[in-house]
C-alpha atoms as a PDB file:
ATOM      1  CA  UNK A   1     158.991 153.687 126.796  1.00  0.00           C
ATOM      2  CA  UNK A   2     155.786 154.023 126.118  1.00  0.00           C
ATOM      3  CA  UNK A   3     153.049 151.736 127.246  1.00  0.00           C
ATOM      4  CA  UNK A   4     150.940 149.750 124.200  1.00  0.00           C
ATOM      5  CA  UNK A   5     147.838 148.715 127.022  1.00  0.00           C
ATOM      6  CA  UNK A   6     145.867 151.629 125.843  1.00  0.00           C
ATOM      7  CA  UNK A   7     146.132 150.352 122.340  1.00  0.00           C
ATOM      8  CA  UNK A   8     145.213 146.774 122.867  1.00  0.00           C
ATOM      9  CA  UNK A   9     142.373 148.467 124.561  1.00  0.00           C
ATOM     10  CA  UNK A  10     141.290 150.206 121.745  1.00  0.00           C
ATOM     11  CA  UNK A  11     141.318 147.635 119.874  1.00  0.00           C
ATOM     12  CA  UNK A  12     139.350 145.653 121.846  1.00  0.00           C
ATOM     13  CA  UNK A  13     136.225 147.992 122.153  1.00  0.00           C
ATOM     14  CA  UNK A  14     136.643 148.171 118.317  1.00  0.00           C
ATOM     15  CA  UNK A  15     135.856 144.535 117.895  1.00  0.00           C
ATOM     16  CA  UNK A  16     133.294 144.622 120.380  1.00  0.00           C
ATOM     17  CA  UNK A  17     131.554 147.665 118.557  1.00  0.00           C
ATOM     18  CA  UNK A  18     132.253 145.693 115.278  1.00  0.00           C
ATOM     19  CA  UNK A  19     130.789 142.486 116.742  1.00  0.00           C
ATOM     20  CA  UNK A  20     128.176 144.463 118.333  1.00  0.00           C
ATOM     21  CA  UNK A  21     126.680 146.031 115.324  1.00  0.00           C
ATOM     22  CA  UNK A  22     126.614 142.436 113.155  1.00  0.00           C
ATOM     23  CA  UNK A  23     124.483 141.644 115.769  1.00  0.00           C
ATOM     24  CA  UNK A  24     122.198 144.209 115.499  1.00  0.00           C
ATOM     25  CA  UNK A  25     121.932 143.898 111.680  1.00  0.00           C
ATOM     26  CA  UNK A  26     121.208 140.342 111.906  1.00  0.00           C
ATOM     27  CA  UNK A  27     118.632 141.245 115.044  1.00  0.00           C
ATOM     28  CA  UNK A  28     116.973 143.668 112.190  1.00  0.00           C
ATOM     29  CA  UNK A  29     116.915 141.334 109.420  1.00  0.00           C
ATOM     30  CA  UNK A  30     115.443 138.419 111.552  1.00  0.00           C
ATOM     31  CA  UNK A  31     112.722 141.154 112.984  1.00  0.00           C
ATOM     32  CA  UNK A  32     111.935 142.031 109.381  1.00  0.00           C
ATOM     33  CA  UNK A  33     111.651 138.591 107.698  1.00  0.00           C
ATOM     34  CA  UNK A  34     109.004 138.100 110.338  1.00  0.00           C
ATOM     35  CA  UNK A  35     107.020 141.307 109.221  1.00  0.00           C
ATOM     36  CA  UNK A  36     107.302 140.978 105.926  1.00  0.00           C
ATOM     37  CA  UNK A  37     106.149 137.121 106.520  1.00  0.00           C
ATOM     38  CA  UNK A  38     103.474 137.833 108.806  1.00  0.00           C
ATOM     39  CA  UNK A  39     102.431 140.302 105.797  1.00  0.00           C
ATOM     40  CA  UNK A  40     102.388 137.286 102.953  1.00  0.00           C
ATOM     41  CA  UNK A  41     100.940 134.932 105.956  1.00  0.00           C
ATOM     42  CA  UNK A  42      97.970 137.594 106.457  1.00  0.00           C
ATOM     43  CA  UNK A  43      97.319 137.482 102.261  1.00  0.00           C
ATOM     44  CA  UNK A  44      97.342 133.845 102.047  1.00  0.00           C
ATOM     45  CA  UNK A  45      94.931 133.294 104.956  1.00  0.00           C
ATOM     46  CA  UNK A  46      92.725 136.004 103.587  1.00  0.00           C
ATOM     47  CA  UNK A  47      92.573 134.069 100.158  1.00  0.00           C
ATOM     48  CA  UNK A  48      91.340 130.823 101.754  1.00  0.00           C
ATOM     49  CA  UNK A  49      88.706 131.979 103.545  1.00  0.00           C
ATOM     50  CA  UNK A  50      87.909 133.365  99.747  1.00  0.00           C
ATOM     51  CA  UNK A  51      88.543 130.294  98.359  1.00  0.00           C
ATOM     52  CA  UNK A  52      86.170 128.663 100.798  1.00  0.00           C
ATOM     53  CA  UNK A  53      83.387 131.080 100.622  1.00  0.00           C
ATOM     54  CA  UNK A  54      83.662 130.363  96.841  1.00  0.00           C
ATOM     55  CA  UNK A  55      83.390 126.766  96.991  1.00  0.00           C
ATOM     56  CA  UNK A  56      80.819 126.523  99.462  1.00  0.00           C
ATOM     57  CA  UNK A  57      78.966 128.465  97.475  1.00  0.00           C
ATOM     58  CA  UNK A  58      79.618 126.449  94.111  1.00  0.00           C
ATOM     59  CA  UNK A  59      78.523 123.014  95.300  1.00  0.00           C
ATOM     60  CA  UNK A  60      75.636 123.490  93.316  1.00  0.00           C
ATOM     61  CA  UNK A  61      77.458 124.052  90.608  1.00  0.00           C
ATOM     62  CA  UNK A  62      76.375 120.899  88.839  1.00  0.00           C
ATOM     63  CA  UNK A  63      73.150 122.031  87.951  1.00  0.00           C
ATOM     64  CA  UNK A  64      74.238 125.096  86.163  1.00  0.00           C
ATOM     65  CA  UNK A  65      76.803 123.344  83.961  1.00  0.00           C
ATOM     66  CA  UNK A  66      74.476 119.977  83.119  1.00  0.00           C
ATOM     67  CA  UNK A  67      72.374 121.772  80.164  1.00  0.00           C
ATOM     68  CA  UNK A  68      75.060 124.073  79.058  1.00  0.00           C
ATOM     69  CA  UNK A  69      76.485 124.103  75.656  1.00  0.00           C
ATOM     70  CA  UNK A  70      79.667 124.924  77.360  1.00  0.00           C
ATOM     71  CA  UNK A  71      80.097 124.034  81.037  1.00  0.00           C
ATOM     72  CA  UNK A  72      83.536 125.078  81.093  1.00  0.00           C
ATOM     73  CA  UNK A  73      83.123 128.347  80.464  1.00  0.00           C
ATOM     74  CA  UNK A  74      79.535 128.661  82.673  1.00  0.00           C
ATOM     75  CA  UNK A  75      81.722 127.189  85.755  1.00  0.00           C
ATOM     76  CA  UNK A  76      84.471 129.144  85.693  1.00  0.00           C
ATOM     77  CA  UNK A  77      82.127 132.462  84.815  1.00  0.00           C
ATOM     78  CA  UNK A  78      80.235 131.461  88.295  1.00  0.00           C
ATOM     79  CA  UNK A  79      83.425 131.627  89.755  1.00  0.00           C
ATOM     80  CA  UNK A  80      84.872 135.006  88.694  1.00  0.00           C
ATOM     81  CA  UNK A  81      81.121 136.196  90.216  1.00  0.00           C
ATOM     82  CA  UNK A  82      81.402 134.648  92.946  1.00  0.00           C
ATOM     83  CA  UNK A  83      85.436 136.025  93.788  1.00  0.00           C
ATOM     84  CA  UNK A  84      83.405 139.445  92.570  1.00  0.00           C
ATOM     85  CA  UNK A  85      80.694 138.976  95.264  1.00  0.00           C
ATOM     86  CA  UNK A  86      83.852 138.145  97.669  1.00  0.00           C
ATOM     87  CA  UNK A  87      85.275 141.677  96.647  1.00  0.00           C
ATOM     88  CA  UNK A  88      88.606 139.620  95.966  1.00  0.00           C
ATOM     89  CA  UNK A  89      92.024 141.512  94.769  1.00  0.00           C
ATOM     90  CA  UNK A  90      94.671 139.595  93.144  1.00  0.00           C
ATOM     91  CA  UNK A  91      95.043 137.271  90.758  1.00  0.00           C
ATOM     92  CA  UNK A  92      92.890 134.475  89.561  1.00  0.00           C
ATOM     93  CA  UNK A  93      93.643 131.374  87.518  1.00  0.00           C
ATOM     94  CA  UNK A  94      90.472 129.477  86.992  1.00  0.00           C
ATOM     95  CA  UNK A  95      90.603 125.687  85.047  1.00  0.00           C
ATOM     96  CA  UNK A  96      87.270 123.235  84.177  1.00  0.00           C
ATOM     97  CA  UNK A  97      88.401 120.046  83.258  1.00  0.00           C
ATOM     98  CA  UNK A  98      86.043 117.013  81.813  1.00  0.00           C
ATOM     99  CA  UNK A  99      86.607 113.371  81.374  1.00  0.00           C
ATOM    100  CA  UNK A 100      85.581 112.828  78.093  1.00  0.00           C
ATOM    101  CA  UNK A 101      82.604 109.777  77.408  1.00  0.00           C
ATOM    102  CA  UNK A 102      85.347 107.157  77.212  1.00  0.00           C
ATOM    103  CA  UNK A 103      86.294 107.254  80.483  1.00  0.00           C
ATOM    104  CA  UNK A 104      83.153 108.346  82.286  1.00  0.00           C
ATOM    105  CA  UNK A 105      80.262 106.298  80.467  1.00  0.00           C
ATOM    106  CA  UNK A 106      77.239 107.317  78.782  1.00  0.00           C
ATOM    107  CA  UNK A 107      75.157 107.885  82.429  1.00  0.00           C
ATOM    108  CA  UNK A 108      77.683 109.958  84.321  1.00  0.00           C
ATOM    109  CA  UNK A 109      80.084 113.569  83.339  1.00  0.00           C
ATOM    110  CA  UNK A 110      83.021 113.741  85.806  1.00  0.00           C
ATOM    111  CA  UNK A 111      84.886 117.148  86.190  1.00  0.00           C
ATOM    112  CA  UNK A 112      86.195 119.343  88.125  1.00  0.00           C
ATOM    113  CA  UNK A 113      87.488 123.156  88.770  1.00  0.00           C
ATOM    114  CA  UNK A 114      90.270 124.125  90.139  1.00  0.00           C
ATOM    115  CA  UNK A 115      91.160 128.042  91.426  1.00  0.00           C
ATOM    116  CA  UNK A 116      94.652 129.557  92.533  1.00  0.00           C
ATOM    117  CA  UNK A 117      94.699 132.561  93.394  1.00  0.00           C
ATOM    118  CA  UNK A 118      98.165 135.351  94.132  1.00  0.00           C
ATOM    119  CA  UNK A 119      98.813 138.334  95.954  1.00  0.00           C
ATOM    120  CA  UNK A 120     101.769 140.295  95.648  1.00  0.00           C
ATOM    121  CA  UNK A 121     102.744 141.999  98.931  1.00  0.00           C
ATOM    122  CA  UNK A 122     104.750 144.744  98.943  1.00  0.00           C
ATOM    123  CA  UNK A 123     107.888 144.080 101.368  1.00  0.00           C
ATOM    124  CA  UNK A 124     109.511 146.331 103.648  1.00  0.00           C
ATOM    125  CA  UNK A 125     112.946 144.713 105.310  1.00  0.00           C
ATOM    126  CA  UNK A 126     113.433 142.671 102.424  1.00  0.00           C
ATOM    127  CA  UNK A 127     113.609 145.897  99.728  1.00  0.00           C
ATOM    128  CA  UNK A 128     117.243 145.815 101.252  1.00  0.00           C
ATOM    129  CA  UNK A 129     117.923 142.221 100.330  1.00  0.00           C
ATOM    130  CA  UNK A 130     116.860 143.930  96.909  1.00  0.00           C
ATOM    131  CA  UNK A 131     113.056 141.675  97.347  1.00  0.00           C
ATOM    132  CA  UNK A 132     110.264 144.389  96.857  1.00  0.00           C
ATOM    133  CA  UNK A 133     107.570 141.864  97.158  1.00  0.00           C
ATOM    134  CA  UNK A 134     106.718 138.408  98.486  1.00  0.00           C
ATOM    135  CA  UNK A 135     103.567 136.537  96.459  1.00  0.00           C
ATOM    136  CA  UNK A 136     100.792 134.821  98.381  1.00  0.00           C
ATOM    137  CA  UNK A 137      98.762 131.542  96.464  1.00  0.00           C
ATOM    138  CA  UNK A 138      96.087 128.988  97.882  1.00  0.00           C
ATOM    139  CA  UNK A 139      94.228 126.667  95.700  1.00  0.00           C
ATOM    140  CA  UNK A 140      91.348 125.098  95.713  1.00  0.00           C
ATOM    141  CA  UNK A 141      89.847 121.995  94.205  1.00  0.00           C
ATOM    142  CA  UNK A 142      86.272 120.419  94.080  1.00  0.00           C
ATOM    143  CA  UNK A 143      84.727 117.748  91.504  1.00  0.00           C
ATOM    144  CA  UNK A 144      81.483 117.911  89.689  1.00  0.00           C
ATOM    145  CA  UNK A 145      79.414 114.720  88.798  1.00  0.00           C
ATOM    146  CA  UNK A 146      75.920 115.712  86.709  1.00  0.00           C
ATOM    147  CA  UNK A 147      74.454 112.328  86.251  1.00  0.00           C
ATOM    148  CA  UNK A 148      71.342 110.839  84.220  1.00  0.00           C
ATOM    149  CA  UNK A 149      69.743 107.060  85.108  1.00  0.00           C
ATOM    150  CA  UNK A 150      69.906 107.347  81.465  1.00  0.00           C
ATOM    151  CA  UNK A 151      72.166 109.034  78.961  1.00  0.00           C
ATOM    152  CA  UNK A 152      73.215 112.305  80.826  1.00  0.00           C
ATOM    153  CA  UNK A 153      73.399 115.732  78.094  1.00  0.00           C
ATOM    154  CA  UNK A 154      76.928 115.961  76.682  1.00  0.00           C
ATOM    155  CA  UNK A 155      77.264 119.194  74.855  1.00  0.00           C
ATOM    156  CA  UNK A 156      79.595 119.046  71.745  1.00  0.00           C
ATOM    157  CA  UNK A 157      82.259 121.285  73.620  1.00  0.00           C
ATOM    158  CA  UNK A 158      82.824 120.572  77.083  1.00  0.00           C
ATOM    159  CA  UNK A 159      84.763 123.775  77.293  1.00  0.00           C
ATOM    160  CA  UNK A 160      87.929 122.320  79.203  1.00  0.00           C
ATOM    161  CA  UNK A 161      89.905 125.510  79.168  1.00  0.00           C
ATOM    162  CA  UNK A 162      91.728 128.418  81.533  1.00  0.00           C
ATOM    163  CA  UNK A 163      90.219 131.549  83.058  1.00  0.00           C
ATOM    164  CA  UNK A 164      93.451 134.208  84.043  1.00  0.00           C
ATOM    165  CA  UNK A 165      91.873 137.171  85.629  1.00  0.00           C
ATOM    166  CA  UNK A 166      92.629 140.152  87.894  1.00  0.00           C
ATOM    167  CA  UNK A 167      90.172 141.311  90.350  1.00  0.00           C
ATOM    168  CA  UNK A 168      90.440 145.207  92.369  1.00  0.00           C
ATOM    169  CA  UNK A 169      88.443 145.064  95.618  1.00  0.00           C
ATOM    170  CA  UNK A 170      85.993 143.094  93.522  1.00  0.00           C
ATOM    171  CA  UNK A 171      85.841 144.828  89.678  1.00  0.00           C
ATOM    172  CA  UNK A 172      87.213 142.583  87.222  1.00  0.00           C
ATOM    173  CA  UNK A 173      90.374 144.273  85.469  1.00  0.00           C
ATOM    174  CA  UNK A 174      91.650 142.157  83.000  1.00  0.00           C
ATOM    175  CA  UNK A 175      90.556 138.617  81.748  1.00  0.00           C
ATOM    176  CA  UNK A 176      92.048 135.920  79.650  1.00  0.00           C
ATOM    177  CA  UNK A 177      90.246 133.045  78.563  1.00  0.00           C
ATOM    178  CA  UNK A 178      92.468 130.037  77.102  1.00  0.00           C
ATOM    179  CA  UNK A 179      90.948 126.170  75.519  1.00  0.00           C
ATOM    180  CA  UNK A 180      93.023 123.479  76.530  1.00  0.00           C
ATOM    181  CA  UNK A 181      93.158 119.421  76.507  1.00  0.00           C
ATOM    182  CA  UNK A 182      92.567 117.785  79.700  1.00  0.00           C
ATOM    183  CA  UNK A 183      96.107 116.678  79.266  1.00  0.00           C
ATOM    184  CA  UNK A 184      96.862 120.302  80.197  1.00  0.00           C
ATOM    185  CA  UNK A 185      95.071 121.016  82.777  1.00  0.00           C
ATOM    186  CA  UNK A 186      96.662 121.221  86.342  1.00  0.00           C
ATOM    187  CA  UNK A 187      97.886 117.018  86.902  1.00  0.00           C
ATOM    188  CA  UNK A 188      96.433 117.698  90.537  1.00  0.00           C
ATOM    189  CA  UNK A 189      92.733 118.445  89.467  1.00  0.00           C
ATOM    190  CA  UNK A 190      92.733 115.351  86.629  1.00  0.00           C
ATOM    191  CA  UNK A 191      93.316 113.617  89.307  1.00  0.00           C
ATOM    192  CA  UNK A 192      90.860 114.431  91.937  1.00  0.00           C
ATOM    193  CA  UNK A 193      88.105 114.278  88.670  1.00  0.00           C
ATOM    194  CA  UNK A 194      89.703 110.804  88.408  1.00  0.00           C
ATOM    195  CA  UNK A 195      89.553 109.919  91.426  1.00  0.00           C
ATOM    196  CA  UNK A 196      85.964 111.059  91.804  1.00  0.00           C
ATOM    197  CA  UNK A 197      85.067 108.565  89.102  1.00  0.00           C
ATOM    198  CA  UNK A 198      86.343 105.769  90.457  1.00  0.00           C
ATOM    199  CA  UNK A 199      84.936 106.424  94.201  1.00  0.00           C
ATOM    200  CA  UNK A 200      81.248 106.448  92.593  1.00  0.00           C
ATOM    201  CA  UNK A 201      81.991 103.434  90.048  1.00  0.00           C
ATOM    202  CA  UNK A 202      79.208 101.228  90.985  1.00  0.00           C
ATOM    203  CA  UNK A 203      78.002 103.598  94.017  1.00  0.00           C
ATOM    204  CA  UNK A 204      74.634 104.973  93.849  1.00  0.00           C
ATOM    205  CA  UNK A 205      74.719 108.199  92.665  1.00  0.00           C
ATOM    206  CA  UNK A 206      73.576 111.121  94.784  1.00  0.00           C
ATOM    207  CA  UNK A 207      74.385 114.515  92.943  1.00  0.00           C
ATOM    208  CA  UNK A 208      72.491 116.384  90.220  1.00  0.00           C
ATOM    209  CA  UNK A 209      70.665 113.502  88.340  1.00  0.00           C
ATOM    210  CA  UNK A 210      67.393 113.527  86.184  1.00  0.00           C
END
């Protein structure tokens, strides 16, 4: 009679192979989430130093849009130079909001600008999972208060709008310029403009006055 040990065996090192090799796919997949992160991780850190460089440099930004007979677009124009200057890739999505007179008073303009910016990188593990690419954002956010000890200029059309635009190592390559409401601009950039207003209600002021 013959013996059946051989056989159990066998079927032993086949579940151990089996076992063996769901492993090692799972060891692969875990080692390639963390490229493919590490990838997107790298993007989004190289869009906030961007993002910072941009906004450092736009602090002055208050002068330039006080006389113009439409801040919106002048602010978000200094931006796409400045991302230019930056030699930024990606995508851009630029928004100038206003508080209209109502709200803000005759002596002071409150607004704002607010950037996001996306990378798509390309994936490598993940094209198995049927992912090609994983997209990078980081935003930014920073308030503008031109100011008179008298009536401050209000031009007719603040120019509360969206900038969409797509940069390559710099060059502009496509650009889409939208006028909104400030009811449709981003909720989080209303509110730091509102914010800003009531921080400096009854504060002395100390940006761009005349």
């Amino acid at each position: 009679m013959a013996s059946r040990k051989p056989r159990r065996a066998s079927g032993l090192s086949g579940q151990v192979a089996a076992v063996f090799i769901v492993a090692l796919a799972c060891l692969l997949v875990a080692v390639g989430l963390g490229v493919d992160a590490s990838t997107a991780y790298s993007a989004k850190t190289g869009q906030e130093a961007v993002l910072e460089a941009v906004r450092q440099s736009s602090l002055g930004m208050a002068n330039a849009v006080k006389y113009s007979e439409n801040p919106g677009r002048e602010a978000r124009d200094e931006v796409v130079e400045l991302l230019s200057d930056n030699g930024y890739s990606g995508a851009a999505e630029i928004w100038y909001a206003e508080l209209p007179e109502s709200e803000s008073g005759a002596g002071d303009r409150y607004a704002g600008v607010y950037v996001m910016l996306a990378n798509d990188t390309p994936t490598t593990f993940l094209q198995l999972a049927g992912r090609d690419k994983l997209t990078a954002k980081s935003t930014a956010i920073w308030t503008i208060h031109p100011y008179s000890t008298g009536t401050v200029y209000r031009p007719a059309n603040a120019g509360i709008g969206s900038l969409e635009a797509t940069f390559e190592g710099g060059t502009v390559t496509g650009r889409k310029e939208t006028a909104s409401r400030l009811e449709d601009a981003p909720d989080d950039l209303v509110k730091a403009i509102r914010d800003e207003s009531k921080a400096k209600a009854g504060s002395g002021h100390v940006d761009s006055g005349n």
